[in-house]
Protein backbone atom coordinates (compact mmCIF):
# COMPACT_ATOMS: atom_id res chain seq x y z
CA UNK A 1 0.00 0.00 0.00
CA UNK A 2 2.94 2.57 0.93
CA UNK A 3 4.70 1.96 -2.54
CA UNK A 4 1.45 2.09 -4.22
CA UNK A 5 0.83 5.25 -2.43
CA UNK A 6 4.05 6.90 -3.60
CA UNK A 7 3.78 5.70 -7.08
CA UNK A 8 0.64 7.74 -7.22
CA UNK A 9 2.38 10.93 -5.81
CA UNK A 10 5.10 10.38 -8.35
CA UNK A 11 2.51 10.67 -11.01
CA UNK A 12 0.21 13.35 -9.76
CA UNK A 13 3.71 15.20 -9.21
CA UNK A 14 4.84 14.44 -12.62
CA UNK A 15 1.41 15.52 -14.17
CA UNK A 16 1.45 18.89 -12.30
CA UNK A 17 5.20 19.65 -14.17
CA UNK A 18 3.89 18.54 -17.63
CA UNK A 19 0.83 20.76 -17.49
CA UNK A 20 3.27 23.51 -15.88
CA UNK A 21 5.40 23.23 -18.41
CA UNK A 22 3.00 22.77 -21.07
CA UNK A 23 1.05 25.81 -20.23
CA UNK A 24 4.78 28.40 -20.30
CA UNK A 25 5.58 26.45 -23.78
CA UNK A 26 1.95 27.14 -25.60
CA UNK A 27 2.18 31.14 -23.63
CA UNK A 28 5.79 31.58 -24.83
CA UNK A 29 4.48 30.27 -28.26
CA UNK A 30 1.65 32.52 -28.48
CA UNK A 31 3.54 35.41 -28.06
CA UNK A 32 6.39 34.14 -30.82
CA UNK A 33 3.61 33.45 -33.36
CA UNK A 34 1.04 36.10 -32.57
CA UNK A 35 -0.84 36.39 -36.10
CA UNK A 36 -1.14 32.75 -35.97
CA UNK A 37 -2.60 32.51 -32.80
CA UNK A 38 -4.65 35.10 -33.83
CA UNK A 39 -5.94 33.74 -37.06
CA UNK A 40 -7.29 30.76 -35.61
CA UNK A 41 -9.11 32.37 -32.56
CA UNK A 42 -10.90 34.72 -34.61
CA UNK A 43 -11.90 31.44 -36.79
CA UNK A 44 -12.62 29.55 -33.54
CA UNK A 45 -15.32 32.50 -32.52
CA UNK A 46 -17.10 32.55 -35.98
CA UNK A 47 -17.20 28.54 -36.12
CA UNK A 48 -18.57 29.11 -32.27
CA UNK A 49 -20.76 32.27 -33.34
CA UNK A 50 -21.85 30.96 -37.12
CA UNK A 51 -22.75 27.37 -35.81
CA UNK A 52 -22.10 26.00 -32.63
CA UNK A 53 -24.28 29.21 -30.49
CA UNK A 54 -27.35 28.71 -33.06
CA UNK A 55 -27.76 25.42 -33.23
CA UNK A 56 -27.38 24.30 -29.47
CA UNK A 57 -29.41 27.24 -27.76
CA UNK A 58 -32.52 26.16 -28.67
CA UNK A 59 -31.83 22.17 -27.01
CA UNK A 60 -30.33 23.52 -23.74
CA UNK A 61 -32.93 26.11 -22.88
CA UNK A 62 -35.92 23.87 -24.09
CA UNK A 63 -34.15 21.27 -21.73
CA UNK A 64 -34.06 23.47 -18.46
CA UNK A 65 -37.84 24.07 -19.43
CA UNK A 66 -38.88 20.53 -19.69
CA UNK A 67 -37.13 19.92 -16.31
CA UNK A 68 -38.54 22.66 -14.52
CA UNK A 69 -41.56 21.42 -15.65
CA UNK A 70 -41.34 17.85 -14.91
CA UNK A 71 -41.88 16.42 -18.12
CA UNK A 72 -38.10 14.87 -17.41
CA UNK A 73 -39.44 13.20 -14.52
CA UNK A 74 -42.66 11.70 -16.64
CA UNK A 75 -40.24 10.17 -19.36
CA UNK A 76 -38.19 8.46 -16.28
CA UNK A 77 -41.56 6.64 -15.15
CA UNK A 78 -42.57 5.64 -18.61
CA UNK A 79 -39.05 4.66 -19.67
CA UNK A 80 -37.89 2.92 -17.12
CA UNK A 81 -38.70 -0.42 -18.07
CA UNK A 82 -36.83 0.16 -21.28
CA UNK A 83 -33.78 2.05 -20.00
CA UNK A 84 -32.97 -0.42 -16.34
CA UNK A 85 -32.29 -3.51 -18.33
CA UNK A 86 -31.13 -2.73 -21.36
CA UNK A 87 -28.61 -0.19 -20.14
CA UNK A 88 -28.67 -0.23 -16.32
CA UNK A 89 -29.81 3.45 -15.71
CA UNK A 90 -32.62 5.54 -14.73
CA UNK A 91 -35.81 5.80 -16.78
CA UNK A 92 -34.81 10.23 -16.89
CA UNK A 93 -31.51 8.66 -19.10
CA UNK A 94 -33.79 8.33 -22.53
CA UNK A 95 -34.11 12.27 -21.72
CA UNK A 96 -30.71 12.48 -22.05
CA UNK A 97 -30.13 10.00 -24.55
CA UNK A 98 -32.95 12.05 -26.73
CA UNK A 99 -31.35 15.02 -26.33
CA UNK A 100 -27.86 13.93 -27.09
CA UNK A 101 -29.30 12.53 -30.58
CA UNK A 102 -31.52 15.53 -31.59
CA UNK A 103 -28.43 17.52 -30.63
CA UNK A 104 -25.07 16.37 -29.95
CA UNK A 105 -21.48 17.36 -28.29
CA UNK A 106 -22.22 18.08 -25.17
CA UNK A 107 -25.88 18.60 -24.87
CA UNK A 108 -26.00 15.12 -22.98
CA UNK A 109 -23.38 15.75 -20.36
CA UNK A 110 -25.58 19.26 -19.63
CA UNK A 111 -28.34 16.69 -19.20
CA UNK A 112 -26.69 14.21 -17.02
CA UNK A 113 -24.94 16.87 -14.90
CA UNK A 114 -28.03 18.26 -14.12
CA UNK A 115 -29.69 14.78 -13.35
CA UNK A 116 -26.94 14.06 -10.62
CA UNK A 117 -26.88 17.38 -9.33
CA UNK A 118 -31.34 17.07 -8.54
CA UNK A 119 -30.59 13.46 -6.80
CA UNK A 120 -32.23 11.71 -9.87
CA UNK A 121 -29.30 9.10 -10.70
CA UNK A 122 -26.33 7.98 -8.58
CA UNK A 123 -22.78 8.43 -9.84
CA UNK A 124 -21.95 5.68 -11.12
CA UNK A 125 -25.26 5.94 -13.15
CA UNK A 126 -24.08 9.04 -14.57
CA UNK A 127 -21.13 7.61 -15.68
CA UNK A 128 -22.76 4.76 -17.18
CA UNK A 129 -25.34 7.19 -19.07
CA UNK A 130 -22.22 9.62 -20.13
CA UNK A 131 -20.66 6.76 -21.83
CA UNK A 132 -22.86 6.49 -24.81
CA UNK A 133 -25.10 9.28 -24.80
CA UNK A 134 -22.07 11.58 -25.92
CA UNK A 135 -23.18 11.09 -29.53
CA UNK A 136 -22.99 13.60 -33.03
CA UNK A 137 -26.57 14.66 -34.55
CA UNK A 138 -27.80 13.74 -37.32
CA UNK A 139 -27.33 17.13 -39.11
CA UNK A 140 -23.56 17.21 -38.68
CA UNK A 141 -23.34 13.52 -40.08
CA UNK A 142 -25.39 13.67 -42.85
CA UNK A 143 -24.85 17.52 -44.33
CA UNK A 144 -21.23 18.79 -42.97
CA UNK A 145 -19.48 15.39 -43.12
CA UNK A 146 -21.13 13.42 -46.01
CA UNK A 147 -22.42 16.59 -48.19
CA UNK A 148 -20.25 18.95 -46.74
CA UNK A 149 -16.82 17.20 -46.69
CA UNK A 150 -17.10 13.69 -48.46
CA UNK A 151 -19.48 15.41 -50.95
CA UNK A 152 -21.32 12.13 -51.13
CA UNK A 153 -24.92 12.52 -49.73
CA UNK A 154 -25.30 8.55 -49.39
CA UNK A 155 -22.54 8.06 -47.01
CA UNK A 156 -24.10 10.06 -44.75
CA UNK A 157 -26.54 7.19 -43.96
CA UNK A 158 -23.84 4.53 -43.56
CA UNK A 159 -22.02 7.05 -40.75
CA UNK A 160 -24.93 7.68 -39.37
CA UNK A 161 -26.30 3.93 -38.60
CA UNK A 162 -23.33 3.22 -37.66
CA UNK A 163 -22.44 5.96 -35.07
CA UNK A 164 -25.35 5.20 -33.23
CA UNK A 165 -25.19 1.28 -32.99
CA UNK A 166 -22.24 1.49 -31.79
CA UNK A 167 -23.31 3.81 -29.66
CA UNK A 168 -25.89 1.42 -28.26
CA UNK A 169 -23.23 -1.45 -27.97
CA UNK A 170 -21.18 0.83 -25.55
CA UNK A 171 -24.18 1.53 -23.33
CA UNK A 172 -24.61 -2.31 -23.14
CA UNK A 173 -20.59 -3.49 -22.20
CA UNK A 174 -21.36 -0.14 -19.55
CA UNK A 175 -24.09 -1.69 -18.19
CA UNK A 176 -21.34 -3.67 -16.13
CA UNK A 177 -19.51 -1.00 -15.18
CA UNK A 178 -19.71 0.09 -10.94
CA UNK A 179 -21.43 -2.79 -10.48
CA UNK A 180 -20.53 -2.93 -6.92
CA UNK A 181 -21.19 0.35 -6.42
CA UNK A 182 -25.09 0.39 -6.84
CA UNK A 183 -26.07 -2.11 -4.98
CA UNK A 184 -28.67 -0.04 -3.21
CA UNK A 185 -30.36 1.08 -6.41
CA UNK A 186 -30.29 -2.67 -7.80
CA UNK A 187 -32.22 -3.82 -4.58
CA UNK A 188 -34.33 -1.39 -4.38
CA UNK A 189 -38.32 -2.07 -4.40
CA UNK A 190 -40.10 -2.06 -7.62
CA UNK A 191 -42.94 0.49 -7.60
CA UNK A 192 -46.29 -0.97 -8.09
CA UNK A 193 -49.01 0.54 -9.77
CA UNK A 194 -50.27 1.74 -13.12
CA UNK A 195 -47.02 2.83 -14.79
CA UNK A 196 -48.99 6.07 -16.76
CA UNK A 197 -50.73 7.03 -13.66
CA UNK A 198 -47.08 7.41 -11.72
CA UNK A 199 -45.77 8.85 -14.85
CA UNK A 200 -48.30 11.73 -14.44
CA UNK A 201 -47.78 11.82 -10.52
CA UNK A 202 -44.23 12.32 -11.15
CA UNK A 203 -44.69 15.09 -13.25
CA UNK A 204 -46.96 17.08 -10.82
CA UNK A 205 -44.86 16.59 -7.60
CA UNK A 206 -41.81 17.64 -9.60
CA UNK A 207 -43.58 20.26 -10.63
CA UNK A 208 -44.48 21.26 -7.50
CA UNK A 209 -41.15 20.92 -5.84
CA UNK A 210 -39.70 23.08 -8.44
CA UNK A 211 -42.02 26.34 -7.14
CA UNK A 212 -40.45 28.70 -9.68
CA UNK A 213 -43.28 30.60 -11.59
CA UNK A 214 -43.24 30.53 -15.16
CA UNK A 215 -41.50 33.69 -15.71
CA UNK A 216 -38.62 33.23 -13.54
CA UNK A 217 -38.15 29.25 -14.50
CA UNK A 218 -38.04 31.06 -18.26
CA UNK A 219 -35.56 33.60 -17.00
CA UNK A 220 -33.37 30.78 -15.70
CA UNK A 221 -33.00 28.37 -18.79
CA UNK A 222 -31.67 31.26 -20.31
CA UNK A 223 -29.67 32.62 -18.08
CA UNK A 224 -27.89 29.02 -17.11
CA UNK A 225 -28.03 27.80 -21.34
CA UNK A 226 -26.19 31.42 -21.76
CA UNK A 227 -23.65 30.37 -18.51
CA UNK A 228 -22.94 26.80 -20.74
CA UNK A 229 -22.81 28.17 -24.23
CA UNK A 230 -20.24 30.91 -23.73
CA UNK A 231 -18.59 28.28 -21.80
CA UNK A 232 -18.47 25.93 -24.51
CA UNK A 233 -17.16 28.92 -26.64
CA UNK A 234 -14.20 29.32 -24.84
CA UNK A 235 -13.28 25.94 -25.62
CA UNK A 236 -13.42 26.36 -28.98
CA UNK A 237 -11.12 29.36 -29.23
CA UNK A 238 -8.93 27.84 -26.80
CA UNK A 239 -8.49 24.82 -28.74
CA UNK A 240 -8.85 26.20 -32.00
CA UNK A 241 -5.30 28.45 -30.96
CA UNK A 242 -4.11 25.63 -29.36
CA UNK A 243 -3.92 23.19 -32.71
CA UNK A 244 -2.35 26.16 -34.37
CA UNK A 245 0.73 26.78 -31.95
CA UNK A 246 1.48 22.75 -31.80
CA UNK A 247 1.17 22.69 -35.55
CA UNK A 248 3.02 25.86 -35.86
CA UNK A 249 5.79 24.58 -33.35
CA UNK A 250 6.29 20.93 -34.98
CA UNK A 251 4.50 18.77 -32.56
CA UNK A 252 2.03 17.36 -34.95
CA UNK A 253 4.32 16.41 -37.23
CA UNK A 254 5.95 14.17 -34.63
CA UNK A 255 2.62 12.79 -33.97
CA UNK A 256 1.81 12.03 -37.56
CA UNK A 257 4.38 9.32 -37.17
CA UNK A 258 3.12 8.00 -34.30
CA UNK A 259 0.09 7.59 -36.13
CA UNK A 260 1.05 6.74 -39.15
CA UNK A 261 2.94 3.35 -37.96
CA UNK A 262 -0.66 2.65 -36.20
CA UNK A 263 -2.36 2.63 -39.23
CA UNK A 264 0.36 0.27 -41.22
CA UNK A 265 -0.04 -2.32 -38.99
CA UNK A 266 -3.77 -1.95 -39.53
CA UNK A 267 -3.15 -2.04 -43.10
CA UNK A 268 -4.44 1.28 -43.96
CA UNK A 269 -3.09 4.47 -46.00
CA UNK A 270 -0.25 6.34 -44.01
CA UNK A 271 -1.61 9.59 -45.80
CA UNK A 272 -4.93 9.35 -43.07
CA UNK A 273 -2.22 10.12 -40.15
CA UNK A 274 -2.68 13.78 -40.55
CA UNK A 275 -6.58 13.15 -39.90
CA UNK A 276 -6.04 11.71 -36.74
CA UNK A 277 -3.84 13.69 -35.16
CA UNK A 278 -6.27 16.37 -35.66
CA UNK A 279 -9.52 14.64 -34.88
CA UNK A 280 -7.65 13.78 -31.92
CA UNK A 281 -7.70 17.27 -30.36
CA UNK A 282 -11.05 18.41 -32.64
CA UNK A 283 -13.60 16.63 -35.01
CA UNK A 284 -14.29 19.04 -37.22
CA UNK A 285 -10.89 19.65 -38.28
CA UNK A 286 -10.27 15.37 -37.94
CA UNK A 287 -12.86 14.59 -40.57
CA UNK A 288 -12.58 17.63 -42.87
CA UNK A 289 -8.62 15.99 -43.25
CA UNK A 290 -10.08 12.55 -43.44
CA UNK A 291 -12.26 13.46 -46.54
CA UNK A 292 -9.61 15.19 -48.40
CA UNK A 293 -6.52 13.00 -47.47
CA UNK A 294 -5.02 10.38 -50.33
CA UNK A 295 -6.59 7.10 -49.75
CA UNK A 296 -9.50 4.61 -50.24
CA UNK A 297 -12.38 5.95 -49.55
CA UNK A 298 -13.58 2.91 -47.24
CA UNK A 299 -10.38 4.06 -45.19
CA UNK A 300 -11.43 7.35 -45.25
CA UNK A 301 -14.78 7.42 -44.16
CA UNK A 302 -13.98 4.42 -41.79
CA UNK A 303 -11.39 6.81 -40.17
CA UNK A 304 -13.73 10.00 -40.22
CA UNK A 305 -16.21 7.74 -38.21
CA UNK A 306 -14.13 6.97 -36.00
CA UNK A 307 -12.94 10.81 -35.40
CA UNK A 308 -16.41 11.54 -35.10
CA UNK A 309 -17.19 8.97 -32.29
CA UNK A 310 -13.99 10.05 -30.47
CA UNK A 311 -15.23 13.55 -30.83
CA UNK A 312 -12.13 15.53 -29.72
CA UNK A 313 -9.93 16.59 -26.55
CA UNK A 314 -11.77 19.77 -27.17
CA UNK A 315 -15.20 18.32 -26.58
CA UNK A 316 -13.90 16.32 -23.98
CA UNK A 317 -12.70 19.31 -22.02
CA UNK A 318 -16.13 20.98 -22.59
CA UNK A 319 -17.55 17.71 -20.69
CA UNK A 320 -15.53 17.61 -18.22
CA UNK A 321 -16.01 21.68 -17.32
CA UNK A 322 -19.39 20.55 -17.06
CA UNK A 323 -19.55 17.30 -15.00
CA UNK A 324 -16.40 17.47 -12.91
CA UNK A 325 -18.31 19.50 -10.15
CA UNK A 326 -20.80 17.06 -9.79
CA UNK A 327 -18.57 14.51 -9.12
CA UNK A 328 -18.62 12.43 -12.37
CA UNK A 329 -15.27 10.83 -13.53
CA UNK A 330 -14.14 11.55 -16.66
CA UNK A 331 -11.75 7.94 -16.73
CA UNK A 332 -14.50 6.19 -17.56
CA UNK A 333 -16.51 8.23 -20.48
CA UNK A 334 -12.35 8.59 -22.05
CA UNK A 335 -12.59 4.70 -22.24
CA UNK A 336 -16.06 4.81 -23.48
CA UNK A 337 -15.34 7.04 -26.51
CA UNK A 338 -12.25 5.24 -27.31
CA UNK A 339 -14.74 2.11 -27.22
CA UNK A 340 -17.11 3.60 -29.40
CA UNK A 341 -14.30 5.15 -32.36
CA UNK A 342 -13.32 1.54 -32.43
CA UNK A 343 -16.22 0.39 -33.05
CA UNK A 344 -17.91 2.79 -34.95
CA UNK A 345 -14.65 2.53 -37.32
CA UNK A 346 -15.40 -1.61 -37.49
CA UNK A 347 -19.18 -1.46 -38.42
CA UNK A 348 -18.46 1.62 -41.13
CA UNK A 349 -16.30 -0.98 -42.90
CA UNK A 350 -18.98 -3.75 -42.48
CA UNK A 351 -21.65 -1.24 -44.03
CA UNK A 352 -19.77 -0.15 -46.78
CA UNK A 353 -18.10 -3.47 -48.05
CA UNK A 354 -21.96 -4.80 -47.44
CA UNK A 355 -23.66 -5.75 -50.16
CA UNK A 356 -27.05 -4.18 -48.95
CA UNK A 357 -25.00 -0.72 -48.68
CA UNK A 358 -27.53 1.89 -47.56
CA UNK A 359 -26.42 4.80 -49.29
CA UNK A 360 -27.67 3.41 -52.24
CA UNK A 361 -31.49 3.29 -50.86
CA UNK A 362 -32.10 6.48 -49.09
CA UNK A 363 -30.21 9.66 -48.08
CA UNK A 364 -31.63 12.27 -45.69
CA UNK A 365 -32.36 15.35 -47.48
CA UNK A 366 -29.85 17.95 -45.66
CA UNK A 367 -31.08 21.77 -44.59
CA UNK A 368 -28.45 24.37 -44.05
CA UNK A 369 -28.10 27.20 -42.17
CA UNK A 370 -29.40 30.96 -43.76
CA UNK A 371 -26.64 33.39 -43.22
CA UNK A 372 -28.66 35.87 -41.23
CA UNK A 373 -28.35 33.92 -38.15
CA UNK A 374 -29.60 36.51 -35.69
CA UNK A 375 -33.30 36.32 -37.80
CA UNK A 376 -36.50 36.10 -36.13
CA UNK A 377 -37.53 33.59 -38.82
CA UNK A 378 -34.30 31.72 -37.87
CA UNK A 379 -35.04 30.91 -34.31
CA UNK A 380 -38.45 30.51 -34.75
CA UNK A 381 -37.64 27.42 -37.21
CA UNK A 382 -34.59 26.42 -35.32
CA UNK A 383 -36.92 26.44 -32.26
CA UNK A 384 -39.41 24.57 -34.17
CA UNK A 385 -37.11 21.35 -35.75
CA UNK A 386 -35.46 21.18 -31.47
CA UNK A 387 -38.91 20.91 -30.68
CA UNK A 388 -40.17 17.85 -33.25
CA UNK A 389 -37.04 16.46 -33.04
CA UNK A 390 -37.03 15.96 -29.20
CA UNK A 391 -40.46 15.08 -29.51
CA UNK A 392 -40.39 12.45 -31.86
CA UNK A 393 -37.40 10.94 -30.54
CA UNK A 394 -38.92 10.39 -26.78
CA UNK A 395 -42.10 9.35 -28.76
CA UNK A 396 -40.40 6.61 -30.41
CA UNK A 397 -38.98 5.51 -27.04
CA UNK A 398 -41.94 5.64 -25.07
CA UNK A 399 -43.87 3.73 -27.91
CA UNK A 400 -40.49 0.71 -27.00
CA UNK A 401 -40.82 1.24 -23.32
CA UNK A 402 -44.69 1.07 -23.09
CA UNK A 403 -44.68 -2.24 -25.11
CA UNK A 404 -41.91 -4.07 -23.18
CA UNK A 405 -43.80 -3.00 -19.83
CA UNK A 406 -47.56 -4.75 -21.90
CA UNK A 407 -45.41 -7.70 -22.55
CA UNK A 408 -43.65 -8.11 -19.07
CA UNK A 409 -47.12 -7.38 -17.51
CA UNK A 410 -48.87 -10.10 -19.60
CA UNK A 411 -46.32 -12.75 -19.27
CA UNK A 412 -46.68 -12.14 -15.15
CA UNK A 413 -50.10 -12.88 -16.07
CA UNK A 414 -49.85 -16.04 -17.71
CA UNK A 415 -47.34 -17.23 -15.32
CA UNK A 416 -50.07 -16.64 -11.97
């Protein structure tokens, strides 16, 4: 235990003097190279201001509302018997998982920060939920990726399906994960009743614990989806100056290597190192340079999946600004992304080199953004899609969750 003890110090000590040190070398850098590190935060704020502020507004402060209202607590009830066995979590994690797919980065760690903070999962239920609701929307996939960067409006499909499966597959290995620490919540005693009925019950005492009136519960959403956005902003810029300097500087170039002998033993095109070493540290940049690197294009869009399930250091420090104060660990959801590029990068190969390839049957028809962003016709339909989107997904779930609970209540049935 005492030389287990000191090995720890010796890391934490050696981590302190590599962020230390890290931190002088990108300062000292900045101020060498001050045009470039200007360049890329001014393109950092418009990608932030142009895309990233429009299009996640909407989700976070129609999410606050929904909670404050207790709709969040009336999805738990009726999901429940979906969510629990399938992944191991609360019934409120199809909120999250909804959200996270209408959405994306990190509109589900908002979600589940906010469910551990009001008591309504444990820890290690966060965790579990964190590790596979961190997913891309559907927008991104199928019109900046396939359209956008690929120009190939079928692959968009292929990505897609196979983002989210292997999505799914992560939240089922998690299932196992802190086992042994929830084993209050696995013994706990099943609520009896008439599962709508509690649904609705759920909703009103929420409701009524909440006491806000309208106005101020409005006031908050956007005062707390302003608090995360600008956060998430500064992310952006930080990491947006923060590729530049280590490009700048010749660190990526080392790490191209690195790369580069990774993807020879895997067989694939040494050309696709550049991609990763960018989708490393941000996924926008990772699978714009997977689309346009020299290769096959099976590598390539294998590759750009499996940037896109990683999702970035940059959208993994956004997470972990939001969840570390609520006492969420960030080892596992690391491991859980890694699990997911993997496998998202397996099953785009197995869809392509299918032959019952899905691009060739149906695309999704892609809508991009009007330039005048700051519209009132702009929010209004931005507002709008959030609000079918979220809707429909939950709908689909519930429709799942209320038939498993018909079929587990007539087979209990039978059985008497």
């Amino acid at each position: 235990m005492k030389i287990w003890g000191r090995g720890r110090r010796y890391r934490s000590r050696l981590l302190a003097y590599f962020m230390a040190f890290s931190t002088v070398f990108i300062t000292i850098s900045m101020v060498k190279y001050p045009k470039e590190a200007f360049d890329s935060a001014v393109m950092g704020l418009n990608l932030w201001w142009n895309v990233v502020f429009p299009a996640l507004l909407p989700f976070f402060i129609l999410s606050e509302i929904l909670m404050g209202f207790g709709v969040v607590h009336f999805i738990g009830i009726l999901l429940e018997p979906l969510m629990r066995p399938i992944f191991n979590v609360p019934g409120v994690g199809a909120f999250a998982m909804s959200m996270g797919l209408a959405s994306g980065y990190p509109m589900d760690a908002v979600i589940t920060c906010k469910f551990r903070k009001n008591q309504m999962c444990t820890a290690v239920e966060a965790e579990r939920l964190l590790s596979f609701t961190n997913t891309a929307d559907p927008l991104f996939m199928f019109g900046a990726v396939a359209v956008g960067m690929f120009g190939m409006p079928e692959l968009g499909a292929t990505i897609a399906l196979a983002h989210y499966i292997s999505s799914f597959l992560v939240g089922v290995i998690f299932r196992y994960h802190g086992r042994h620490r929830d084993g209050i919540t696995q013994d706990a005693p099943k609520p009896s009743g008439n599962i709508i009925l509690r649904a609705f019950r759920a909703l009103y005492n929420a409701r009524q614990e909440d006491k806000r009136s309208t106005g101020q519960l409005l006031g908050d959403a956007v005062k707390s989806s302003m608090n995360t956005i600008l956060l998430i902003g500064g992310f952006i810029i930080l990491f947006s100056v923060f590729l530049r300097i280590i490009s700048v500087v010749g660190v990526t170039g080392m790490l191209e290597k690195v790369f580069a002998i990774f993807l020879c033993f895997f067989g694939y095109s040494s050309n696709l190192a550049s991609a990763l070493v960018s989708g490393f540290f941000e996924i926008d940049l990772g699978a714009m340079a997977a689309s346009q690197a020299d290769a096959p294009l099976v590598e390539k869009v294998a590759i750009a999946s499996a940037i896109i399930a990683w999702s970035g250091l940059c959208v993994h420090g956004q997470v972990a600004s939001i969840v570390i104060e609520s006492g969420i660990r960030m080892a596992p959801y690391m491991f859980g992304r890694l699990l997911h590029a993997v496998l998202a990068a397996v099953l785009t190969v197995l869809l392509m080199k299918s032959p019952l390839a899905l691009g060739s049957y149906f695309s999704v028809p892609v809508m991009w953004r009007p330039v005048g962003v700051n519209s009132w016709a702009f929010w209004t339909t931005r507002i709008e899609q959030a609000t079918y989107q979220i809707a429909l997904l939950i709908g689909i779930l519930v429709t799942f969750s209320l038939a498993v609970h018909i079929a587990r209540e007539i087979f209990a049935y039978v059985k008497r």
